[in-house]
C-alpha atoms as a PDB file:
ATOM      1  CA  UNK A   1     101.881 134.238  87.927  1.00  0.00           C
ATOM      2  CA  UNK A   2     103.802 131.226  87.363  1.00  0.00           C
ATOM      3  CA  UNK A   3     106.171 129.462  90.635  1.00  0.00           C
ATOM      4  CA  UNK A   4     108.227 126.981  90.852  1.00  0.00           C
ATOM      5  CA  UNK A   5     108.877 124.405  93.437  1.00  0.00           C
ATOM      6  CA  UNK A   6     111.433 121.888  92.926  1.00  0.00           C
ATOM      7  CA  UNK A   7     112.005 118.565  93.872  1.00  0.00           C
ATOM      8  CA  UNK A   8     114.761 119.620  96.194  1.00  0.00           C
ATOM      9  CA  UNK A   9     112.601 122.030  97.855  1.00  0.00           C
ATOM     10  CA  UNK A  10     109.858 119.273  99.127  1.00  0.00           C
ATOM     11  CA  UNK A  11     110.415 118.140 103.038  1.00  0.00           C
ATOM     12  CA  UNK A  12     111.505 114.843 102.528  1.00  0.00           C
ATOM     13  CA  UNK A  13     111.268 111.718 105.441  1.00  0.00           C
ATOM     14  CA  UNK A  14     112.091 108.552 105.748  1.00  0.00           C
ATOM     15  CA  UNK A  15     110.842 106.024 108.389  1.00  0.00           C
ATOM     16  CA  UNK A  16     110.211 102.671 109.017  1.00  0.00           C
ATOM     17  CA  UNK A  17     110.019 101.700 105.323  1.00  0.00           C
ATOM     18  CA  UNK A  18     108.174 104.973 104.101  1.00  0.00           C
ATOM     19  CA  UNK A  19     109.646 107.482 101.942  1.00  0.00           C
ATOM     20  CA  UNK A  20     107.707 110.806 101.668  1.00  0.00           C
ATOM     21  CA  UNK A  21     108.318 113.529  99.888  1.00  0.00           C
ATOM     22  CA  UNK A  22     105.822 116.537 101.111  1.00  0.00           C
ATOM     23  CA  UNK A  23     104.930 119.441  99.004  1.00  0.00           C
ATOM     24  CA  UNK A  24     103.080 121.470 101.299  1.00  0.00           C
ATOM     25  CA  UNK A  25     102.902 121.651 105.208  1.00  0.00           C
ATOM     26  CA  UNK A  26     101.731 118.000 106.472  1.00  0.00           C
ATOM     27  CA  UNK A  27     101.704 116.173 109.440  1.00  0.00           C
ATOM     28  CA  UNK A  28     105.317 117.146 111.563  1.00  0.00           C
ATOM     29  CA  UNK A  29     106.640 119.485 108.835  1.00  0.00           C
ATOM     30  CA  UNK A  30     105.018 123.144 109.325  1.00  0.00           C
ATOM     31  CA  UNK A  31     105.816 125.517 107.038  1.00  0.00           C
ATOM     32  CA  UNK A  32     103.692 128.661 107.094  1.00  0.00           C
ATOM     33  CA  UNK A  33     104.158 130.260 104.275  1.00  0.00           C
ATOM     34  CA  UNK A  34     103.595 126.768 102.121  1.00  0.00           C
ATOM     35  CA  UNK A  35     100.311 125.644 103.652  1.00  0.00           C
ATOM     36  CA  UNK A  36      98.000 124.821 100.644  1.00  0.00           C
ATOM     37  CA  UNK A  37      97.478 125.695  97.116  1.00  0.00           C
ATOM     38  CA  UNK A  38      93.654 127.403  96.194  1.00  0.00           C
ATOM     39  CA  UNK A  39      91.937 123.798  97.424  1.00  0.00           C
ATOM     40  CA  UNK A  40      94.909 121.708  97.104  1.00  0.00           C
ATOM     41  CA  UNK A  41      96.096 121.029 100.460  1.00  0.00           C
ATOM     42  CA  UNK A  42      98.389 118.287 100.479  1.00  0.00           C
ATOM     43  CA  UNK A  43     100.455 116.663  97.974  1.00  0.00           C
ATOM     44  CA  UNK A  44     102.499 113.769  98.534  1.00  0.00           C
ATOM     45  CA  UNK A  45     104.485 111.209  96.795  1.00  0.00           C
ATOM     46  CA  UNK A  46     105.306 108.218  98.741  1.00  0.00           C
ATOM     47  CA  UNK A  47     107.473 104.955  97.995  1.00  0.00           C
ATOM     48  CA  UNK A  48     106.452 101.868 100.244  1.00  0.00           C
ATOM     49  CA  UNK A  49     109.032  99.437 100.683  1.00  0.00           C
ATOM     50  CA  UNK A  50     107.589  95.450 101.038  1.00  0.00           C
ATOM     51  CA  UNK A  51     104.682  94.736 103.488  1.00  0.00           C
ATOM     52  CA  UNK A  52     105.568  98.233 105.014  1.00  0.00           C
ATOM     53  CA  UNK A  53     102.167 101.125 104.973  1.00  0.00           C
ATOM     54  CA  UNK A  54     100.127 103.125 107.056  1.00  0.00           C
ATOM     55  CA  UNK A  55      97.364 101.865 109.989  1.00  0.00           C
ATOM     56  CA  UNK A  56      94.283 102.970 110.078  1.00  0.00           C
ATOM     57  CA  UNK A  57      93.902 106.623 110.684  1.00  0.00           C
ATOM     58  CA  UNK A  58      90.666 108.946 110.717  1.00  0.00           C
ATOM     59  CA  UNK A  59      89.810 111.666 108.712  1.00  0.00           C
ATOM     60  CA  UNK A  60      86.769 113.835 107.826  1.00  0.00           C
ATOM     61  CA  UNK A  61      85.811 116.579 105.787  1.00  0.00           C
ATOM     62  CA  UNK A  62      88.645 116.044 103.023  1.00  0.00           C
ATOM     63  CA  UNK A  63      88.685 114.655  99.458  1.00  0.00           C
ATOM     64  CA  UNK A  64      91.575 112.154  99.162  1.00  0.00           C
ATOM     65  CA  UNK A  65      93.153 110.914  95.572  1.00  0.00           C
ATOM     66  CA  UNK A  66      95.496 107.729  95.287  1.00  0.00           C
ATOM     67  CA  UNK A  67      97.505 107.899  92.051  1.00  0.00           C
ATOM     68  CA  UNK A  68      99.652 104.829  91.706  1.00  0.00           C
ATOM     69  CA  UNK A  69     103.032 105.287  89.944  1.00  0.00           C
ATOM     70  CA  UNK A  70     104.290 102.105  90.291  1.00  0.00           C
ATOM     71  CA  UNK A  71     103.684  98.321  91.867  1.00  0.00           C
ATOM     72  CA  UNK A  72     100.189  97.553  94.034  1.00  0.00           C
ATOM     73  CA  UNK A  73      98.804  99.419  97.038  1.00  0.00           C
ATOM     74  CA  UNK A  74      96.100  98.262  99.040  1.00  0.00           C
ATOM     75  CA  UNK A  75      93.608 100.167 100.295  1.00  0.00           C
ATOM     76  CA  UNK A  76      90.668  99.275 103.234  1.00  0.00           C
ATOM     77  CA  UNK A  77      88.433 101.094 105.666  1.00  0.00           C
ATOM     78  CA  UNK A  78      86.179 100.924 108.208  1.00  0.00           C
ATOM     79  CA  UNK A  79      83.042 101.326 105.490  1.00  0.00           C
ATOM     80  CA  UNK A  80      84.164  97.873 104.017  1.00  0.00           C
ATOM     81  CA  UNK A  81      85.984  99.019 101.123  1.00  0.00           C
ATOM     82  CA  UNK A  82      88.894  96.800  99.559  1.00  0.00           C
ATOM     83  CA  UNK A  83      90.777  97.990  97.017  1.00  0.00           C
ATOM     84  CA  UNK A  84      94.139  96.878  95.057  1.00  0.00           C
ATOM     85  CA  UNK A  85      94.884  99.794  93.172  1.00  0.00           C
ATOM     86  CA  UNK A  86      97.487  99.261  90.181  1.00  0.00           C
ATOM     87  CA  UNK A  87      99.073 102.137  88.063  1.00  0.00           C
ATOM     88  CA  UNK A  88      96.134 102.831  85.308  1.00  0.00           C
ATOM     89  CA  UNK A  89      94.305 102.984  88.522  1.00  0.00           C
ATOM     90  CA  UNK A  90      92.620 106.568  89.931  1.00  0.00           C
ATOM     91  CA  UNK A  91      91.217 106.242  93.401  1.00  0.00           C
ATOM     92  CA  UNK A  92      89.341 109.401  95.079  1.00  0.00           C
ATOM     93  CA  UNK A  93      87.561 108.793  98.571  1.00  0.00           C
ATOM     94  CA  UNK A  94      85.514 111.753  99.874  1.00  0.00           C
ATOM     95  CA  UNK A  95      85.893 111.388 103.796  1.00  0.00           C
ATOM     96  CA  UNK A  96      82.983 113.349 104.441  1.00  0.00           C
ATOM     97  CA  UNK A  97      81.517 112.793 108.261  1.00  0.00           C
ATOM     98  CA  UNK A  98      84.410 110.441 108.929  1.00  0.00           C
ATOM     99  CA  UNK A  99      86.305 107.618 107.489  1.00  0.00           C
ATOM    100  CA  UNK A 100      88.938 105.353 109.404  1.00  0.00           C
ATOM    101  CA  UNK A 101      91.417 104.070 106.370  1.00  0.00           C
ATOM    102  CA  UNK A 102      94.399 102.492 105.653  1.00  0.00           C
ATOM    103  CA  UNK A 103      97.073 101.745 102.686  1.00  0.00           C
ATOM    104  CA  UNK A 104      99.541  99.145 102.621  1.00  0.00           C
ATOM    105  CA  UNK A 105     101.875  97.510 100.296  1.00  0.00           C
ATOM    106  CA  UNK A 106     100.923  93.825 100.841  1.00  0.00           C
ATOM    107  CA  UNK A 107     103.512  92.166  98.369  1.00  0.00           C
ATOM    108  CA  UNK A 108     106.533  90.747  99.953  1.00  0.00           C
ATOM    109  CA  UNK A 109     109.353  91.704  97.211  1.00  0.00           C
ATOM    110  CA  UNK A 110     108.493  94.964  95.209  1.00  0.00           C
ATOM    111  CA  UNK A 111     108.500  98.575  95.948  1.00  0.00           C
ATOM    112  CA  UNK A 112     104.873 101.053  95.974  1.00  0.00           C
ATOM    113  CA  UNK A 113     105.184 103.910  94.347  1.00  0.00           C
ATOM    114  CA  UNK A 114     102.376 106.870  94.623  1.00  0.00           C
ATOM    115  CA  UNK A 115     100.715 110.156  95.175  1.00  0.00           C
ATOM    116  CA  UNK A 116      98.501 111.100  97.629  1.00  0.00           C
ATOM    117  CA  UNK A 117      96.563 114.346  97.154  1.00  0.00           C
ATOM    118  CA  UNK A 118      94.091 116.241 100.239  1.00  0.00           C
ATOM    119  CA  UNK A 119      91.309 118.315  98.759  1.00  0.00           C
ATOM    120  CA  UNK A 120      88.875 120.759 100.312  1.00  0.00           C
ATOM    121  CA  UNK A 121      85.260 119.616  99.612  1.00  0.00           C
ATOM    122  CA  UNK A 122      82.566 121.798  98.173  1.00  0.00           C
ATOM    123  CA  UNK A 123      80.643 120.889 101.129  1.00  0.00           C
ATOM    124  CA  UNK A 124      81.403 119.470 104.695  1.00  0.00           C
ATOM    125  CA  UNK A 125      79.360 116.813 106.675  1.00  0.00           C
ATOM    126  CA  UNK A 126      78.843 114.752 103.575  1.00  0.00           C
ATOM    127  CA  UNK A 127      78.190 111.057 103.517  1.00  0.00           C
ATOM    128  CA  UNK A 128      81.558 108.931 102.737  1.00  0.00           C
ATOM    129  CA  UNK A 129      82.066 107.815  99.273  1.00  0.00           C
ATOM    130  CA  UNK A 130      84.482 106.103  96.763  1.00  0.00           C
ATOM    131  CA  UNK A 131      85.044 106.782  92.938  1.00  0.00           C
ATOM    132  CA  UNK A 132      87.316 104.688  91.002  1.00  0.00           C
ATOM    133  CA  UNK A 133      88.599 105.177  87.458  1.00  0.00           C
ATOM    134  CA  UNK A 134      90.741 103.300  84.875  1.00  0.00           C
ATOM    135  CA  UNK A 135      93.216 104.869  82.217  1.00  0.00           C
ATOM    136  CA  UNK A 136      95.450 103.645  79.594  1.00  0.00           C
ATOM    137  CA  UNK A 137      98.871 104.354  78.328  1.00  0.00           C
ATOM    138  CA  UNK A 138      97.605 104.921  74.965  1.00  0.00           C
ATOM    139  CA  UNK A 139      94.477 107.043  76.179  1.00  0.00           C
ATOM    140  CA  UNK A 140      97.049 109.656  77.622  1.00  0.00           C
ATOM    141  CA  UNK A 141      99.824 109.698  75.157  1.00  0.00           C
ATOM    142  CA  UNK A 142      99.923 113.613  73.748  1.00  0.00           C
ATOM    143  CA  UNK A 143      96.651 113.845  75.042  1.00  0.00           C
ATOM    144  CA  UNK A 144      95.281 115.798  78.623  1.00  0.00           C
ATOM    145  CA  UNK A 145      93.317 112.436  79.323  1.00  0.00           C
ATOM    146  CA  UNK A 146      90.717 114.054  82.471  1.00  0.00           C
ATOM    147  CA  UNK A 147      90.986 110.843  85.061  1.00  0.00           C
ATOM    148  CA  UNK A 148      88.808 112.914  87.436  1.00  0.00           C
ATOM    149  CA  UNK A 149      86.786 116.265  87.164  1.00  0.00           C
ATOM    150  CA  UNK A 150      83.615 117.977  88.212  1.00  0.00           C
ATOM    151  CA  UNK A 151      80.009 117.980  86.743  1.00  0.00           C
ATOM    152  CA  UNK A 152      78.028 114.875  85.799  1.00  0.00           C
ATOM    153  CA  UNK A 153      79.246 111.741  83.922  1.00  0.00           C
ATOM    154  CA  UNK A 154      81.489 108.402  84.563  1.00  0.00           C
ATOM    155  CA  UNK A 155      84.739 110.266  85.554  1.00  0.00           C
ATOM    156  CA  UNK A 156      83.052 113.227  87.639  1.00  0.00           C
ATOM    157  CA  UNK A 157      83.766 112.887  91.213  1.00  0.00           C
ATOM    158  CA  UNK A 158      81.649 112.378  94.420  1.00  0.00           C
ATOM    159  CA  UNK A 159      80.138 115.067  95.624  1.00  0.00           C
ATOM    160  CA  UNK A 160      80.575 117.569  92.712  1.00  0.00           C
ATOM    161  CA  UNK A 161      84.329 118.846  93.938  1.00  0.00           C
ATOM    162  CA  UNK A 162      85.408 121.969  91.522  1.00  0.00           C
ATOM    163  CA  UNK A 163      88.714 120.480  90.177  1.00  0.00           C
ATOM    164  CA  UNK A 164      89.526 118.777  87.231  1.00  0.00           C
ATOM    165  CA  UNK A 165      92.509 116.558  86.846  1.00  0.00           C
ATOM    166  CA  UNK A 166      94.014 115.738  83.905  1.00  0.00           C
ATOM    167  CA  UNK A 167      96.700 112.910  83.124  1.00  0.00           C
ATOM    168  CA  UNK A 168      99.381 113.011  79.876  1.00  0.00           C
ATOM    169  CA  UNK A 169     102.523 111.813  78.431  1.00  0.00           C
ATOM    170  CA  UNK A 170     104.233 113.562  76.228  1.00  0.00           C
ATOM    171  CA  UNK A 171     106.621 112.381  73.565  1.00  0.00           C
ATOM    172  CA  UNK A 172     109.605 114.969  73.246  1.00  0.00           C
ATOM    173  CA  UNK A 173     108.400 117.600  71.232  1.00  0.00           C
ATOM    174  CA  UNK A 174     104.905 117.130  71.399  1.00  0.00           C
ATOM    175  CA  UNK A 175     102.885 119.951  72.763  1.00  0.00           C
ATOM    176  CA  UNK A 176      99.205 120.696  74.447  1.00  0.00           C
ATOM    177  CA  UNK A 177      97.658 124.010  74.983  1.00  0.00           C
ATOM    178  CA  UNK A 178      95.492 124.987  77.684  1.00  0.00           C
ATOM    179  CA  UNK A 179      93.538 128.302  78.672  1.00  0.00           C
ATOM    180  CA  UNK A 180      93.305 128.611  82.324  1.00  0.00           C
ATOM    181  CA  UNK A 181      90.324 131.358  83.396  1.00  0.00           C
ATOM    182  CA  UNK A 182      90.981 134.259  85.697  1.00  0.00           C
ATOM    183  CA  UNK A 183      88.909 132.569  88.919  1.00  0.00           C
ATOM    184  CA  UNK A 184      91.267 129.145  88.572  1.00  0.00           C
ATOM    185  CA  UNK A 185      94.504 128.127  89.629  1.00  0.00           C
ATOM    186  CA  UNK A 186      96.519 125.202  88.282  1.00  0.00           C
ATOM    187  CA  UNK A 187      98.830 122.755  89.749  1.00  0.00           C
ATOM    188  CA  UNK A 188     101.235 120.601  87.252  1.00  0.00           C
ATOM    189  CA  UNK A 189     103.547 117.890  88.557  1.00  0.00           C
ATOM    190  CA  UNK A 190     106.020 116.119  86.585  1.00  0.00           C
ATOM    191  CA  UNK A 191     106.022 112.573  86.806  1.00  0.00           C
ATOM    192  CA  UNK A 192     108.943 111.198  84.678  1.00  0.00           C
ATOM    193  CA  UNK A 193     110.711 112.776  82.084  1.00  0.00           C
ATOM    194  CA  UNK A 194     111.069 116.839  81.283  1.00  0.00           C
ATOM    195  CA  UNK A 195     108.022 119.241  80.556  1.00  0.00           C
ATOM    196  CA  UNK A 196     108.761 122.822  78.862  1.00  0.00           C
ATOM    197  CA  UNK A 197     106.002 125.158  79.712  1.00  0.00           C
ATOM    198  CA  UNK A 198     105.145 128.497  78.069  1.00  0.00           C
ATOM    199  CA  UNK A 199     102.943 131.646  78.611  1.00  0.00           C
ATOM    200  CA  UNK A 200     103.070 135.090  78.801  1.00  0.00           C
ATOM    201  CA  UNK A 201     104.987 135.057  81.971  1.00  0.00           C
ATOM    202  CA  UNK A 202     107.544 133.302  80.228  1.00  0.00           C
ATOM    203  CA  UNK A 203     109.264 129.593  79.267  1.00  0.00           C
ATOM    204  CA  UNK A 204     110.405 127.187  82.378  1.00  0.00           C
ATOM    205  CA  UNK A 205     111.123 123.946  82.599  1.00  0.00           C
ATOM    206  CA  UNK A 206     110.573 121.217  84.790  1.00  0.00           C
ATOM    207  CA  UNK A 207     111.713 117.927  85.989  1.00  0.00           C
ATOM    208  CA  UNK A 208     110.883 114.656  87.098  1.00  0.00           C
ATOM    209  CA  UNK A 209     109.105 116.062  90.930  1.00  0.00           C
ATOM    210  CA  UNK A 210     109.183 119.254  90.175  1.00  0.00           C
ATOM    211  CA  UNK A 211     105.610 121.741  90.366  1.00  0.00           C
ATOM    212  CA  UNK A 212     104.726 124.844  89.229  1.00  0.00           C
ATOM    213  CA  UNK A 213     101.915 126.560  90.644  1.00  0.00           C
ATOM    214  CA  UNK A 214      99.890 128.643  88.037  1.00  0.00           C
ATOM    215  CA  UNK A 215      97.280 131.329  89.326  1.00  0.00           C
ATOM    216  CA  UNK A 216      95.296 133.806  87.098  1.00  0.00           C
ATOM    217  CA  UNK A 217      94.721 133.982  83.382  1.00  0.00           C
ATOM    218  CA  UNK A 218      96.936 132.382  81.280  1.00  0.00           C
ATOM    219  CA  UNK A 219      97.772 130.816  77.776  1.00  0.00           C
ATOM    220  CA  UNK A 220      99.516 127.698  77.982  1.00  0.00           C
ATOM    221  CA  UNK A 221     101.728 125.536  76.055  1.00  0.00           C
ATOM    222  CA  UNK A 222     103.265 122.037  77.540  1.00  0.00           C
ATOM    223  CA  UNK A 223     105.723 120.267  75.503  1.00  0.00           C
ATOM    224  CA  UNK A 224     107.833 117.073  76.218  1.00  0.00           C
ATOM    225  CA  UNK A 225     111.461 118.100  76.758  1.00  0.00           C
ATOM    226  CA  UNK A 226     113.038 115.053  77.968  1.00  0.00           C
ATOM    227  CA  UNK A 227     116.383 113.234  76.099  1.00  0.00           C
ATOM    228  CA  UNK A 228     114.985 109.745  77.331  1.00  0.00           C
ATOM    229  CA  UNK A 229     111.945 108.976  76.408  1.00  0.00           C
ATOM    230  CA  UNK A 230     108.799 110.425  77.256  1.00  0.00           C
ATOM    231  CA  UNK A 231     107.700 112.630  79.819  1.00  0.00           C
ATOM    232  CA  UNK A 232     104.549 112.348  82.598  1.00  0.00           C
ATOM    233  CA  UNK A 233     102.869 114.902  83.977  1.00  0.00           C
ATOM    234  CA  UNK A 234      99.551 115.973  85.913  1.00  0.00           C
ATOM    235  CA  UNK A 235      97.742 119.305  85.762  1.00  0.00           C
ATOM    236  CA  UNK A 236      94.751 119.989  88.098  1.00  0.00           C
ATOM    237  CA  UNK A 237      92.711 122.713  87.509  1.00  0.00           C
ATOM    238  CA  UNK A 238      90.708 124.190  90.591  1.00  0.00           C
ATOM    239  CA  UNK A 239      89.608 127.203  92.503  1.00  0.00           C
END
């Protein structure tokens, strides 16, 4: 089964400098039947306007991933962590027994562009802890580049969560195939750009912050489809 949800269909805010664009149920925006996706339980794509962010806030038992889109966010907790993360940049912090954190966009003339995803750990109570990956241009183009995934190795993440995450651009025309197993679901977000997809369940097409949410056995084909240049997409793979 193959759904869509399209940009237009995300709750969208705006306050105090923040732009969010929610996919699922978060924080004042309840939605019942759009609570979470197989482990997936928040995805959100926010634009920081200058020396605007969030303060520190706690969390626990949740695996959070920073994807920057576009200028520099800064990230810091309360377990001395610093970060500047740039696009290229994949950030996942697993929250574990608690974590108080903040991001911020510290520059004083440009705009922050990025996602914020909210996983369920394969294990609560954990000990905090920080992975950080870098990615090229070149290393994703017609390629599903993993940035994050499970199992050993430099890009597996903390604490052995069962997702994989994969990053690509795609010049119009180009295509990648995937098999997704019975037991997994799939979540694909398109970045920039236009993404044809194709299975058995049939051919849709997506746009720049549109989803589609992918559950059961399937065939896949992704192909660029956009008239301006390429198109950018992510597909995580999970239970």
């Amino acid at each position: 089964m193959i759904k869509i949800m399209t940009a237009a269909e995300r709750h969208t805010t705006h306050d105090d400098g923040i732009h969010s664009e929610f996919s699922f149920s978060f924080g004042d925006y309840t939605d019942p039947h759009n609570e979470h996706f197989g482990s997936l339980l928040a995805h959100n794509e926010y634009v920081l306007k200058p020396m605007e962010g969030f303060d520190r806030r706690f969390h626990h038992d949740l695996v959070i991933v920073h994807l920057v889109l576009e200028g520099k966010l800064t990230y810091e907790d309360d377990k001395g962590k610093f970060m500047e993360l740039t696009p290229g940049t994949i950030h996942v912090v697993n929250t574990g027994s608690g974590i108080y954190h903040a991001e911020n966009n510290a520059s004083s003339s440009e705009d922050v562009r990025y996602l914020e995803m909210w996983f369920l750990p394969a294990e609560p109570g954990l000990e905090a802890s920080h992975h950080q990956g870098d990615f090229t241009q070149a290393q994703r183009l017609n390629q599903m580049l993993p940035i994050i995934g499970s199992g050993d190795g430099e890009r597996s993440l903390p604490q052995s969560l069962d997702v994989v995450m994969y990053s690509s651009i795609l010049e119009t025309g180009k295509e990648l195939t995937y098999s997704l197993s019975e037991d997994r679901r799939m979540h694909v977000y398109v970045i920039s750009g236009q993404v044809e997809i194709s299975s058995e369940d049939g051919v849709f097409d997506i746009s720049s912050g549109d989803a589609a949410r992918i559950q059961r056995r399937h065939e896949l084909t992704f192909q660029g489809n956009s008239s301006e240049g390429n198109s950018e997409v992510v597909i995580i793979d999970m239970p």
